[in-house]
Protein backbone atom coordinates (compact mmCIF):
# COMPACT_ATOMS: atom_id res chain seq x y z
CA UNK A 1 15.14 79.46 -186.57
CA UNK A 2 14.35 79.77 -190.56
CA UNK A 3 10.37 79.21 -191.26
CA UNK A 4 8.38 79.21 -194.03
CA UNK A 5 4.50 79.41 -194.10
CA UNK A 6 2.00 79.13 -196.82
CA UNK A 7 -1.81 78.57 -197.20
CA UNK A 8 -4.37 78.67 -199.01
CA UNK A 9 -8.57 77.85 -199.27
CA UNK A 10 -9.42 74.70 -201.40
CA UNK A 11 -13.31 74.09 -202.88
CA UNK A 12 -13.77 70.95 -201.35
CA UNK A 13 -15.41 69.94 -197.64
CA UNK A 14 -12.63 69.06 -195.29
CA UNK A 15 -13.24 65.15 -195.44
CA UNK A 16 -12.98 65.36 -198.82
CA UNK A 17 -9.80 66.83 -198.74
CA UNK A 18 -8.49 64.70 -196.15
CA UNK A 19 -9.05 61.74 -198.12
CA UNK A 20 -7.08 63.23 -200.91
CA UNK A 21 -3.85 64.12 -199.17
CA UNK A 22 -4.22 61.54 -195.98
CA UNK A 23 -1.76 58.89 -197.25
CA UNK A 24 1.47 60.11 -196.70
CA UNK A 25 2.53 57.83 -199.51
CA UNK A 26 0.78 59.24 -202.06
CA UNK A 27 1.67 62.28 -203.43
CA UNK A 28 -0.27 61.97 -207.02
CA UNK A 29 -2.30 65.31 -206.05
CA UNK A 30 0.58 67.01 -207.02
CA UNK A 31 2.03 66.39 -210.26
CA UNK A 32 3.57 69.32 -211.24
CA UNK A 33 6.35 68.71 -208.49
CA UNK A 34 6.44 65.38 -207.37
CA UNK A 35 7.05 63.05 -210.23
CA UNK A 36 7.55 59.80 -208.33
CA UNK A 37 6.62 58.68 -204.47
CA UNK A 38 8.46 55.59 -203.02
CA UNK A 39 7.49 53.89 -199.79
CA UNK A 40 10.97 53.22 -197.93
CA UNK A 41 10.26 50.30 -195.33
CA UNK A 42 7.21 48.02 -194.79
CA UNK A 43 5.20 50.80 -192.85
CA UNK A 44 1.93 52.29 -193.96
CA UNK A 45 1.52 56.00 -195.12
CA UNK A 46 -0.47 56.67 -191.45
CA UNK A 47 1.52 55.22 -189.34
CA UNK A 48 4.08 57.32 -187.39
CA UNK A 49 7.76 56.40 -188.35
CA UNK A 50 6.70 55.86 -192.23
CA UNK A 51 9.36 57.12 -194.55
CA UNK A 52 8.80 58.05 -198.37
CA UNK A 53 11.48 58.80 -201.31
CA UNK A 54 10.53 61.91 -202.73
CA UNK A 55 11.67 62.40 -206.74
CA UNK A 56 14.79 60.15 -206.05
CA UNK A 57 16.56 62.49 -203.30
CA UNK A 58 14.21 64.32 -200.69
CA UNK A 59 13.89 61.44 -197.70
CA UNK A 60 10.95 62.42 -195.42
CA UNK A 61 9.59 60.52 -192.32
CA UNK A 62 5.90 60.69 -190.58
CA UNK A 63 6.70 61.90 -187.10
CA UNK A 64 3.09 62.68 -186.01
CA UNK A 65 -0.11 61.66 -187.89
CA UNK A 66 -3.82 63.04 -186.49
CA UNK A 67 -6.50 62.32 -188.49
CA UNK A 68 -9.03 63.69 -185.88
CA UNK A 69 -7.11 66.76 -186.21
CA UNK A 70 -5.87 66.72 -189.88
CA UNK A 71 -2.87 67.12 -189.56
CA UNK A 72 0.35 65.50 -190.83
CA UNK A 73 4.27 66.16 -189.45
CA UNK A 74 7.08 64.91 -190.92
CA UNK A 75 11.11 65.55 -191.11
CA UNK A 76 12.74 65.82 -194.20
CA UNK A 77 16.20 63.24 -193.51
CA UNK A 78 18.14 64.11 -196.73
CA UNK A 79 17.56 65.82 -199.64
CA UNK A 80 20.07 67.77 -202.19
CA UNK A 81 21.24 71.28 -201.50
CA UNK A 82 19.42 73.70 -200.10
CA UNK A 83 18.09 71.87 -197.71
CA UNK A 84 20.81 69.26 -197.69
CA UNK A 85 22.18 67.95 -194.14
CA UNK A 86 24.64 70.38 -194.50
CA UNK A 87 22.90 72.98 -195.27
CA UNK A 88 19.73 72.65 -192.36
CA UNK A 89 19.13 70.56 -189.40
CA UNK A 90 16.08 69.29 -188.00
CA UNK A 91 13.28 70.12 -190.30
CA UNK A 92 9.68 69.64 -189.04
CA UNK A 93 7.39 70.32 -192.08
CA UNK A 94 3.21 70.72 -190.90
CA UNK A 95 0.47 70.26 -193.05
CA UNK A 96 -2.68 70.91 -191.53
CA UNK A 97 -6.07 71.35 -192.69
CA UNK A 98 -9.02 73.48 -191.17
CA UNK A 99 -12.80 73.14 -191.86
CA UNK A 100 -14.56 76.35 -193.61
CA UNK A 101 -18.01 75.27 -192.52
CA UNK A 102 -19.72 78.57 -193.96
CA UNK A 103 -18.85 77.63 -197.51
CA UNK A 104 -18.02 73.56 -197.33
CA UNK A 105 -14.42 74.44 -197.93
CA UNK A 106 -11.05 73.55 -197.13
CA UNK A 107 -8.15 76.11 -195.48
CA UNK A 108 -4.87 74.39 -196.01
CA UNK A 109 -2.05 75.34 -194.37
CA UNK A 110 1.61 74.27 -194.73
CA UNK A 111 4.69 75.13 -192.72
CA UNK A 112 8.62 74.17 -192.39
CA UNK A 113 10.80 75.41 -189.68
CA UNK A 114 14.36 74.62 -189.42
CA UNK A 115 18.12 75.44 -187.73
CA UNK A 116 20.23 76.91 -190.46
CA UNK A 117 22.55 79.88 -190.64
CA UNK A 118 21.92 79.77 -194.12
CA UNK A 119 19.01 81.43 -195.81
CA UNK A 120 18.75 79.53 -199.52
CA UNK A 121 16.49 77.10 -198.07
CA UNK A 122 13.75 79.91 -197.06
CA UNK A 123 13.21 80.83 -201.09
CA UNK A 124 13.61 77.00 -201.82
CA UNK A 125 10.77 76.13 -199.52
CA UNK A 126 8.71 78.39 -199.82
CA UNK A 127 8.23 78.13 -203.79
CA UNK A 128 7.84 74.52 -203.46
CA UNK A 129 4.87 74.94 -200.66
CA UNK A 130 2.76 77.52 -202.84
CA UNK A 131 3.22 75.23 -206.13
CA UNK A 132 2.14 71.84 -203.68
CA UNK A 133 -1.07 73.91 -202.41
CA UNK A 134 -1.93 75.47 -205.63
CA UNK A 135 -1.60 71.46 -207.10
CA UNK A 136 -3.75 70.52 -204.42
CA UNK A 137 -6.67 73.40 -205.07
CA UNK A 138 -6.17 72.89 -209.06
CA UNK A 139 -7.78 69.56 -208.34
CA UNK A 140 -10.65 70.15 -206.71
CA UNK A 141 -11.25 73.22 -209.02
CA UNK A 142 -10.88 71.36 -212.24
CA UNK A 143 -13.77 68.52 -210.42
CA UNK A 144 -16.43 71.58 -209.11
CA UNK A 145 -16.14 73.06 -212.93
């Protein structure tokens, strides 16, 4: 099973960080990447079953939610080529965040796993995690400067 993991330590206590990223309809932390974040359906961004349009063509869809736990899980359901239905099935993507509580920080980590006999979608995911997490840190280091 294909798998991707990335992570990386944010300058910003865990709540605040939560708050930031909680909504999984709002993806404005990360501009560089996603340019536009549609609600699909009349469910909220924390309740499991919520769906969001990603840039026009990556279809996602909450599948667990813990905010005691901070953590978000979600399934991509379509998106173009490499990680197109025909290219990958069942995608479980995990963002989870851990508390640094020696320095009031944030460690952020993000992983996809999939079934594929295909290997594009490894490089494909992986660049778009590390450019997501370094959006994420750039704006909590552009607020502590």
């Amino acid at each position: 099973m294909p798998s991707v993991y990335n992570s990386i330590v944010v300058n910003a206590p865990i709540e605040v960080v939560w708050k930031r990223i909680s909504d999984f309809h709002d993806f404005s932390w990360a501009p560089s990447i996603i340019k536009q974040c549609e609600n699909v359906g009349s469910m909220g961004g924390t309740s499991v079953g919520a769906k969001r349009l990603l840039n026009g063509s990556f279809l996602d869809t909450l599948i667990a939610y813990s905010s005691l736990d901070h953590r978000i899980t979600y399934s991509i359901d379509n998106a173009p080529p490499p990680i197109s239905p025909e290219n990958i099935r069942n995608y479980v993507g995990d963002l989870h965040l851990l508390p640094i509580t020696s320095e009031g920080k944030t460690f952020v980590e993000w992983s996809g796993r999939w079934e594929s006999n295909e290997t594009e979608a490894i490089k494909f995911m992986n660049d778009m995690y590390i450019k997501l997490l370094e959006d994420l840190a750039a704006q909590f280091n552009s607020m502590s400067s």
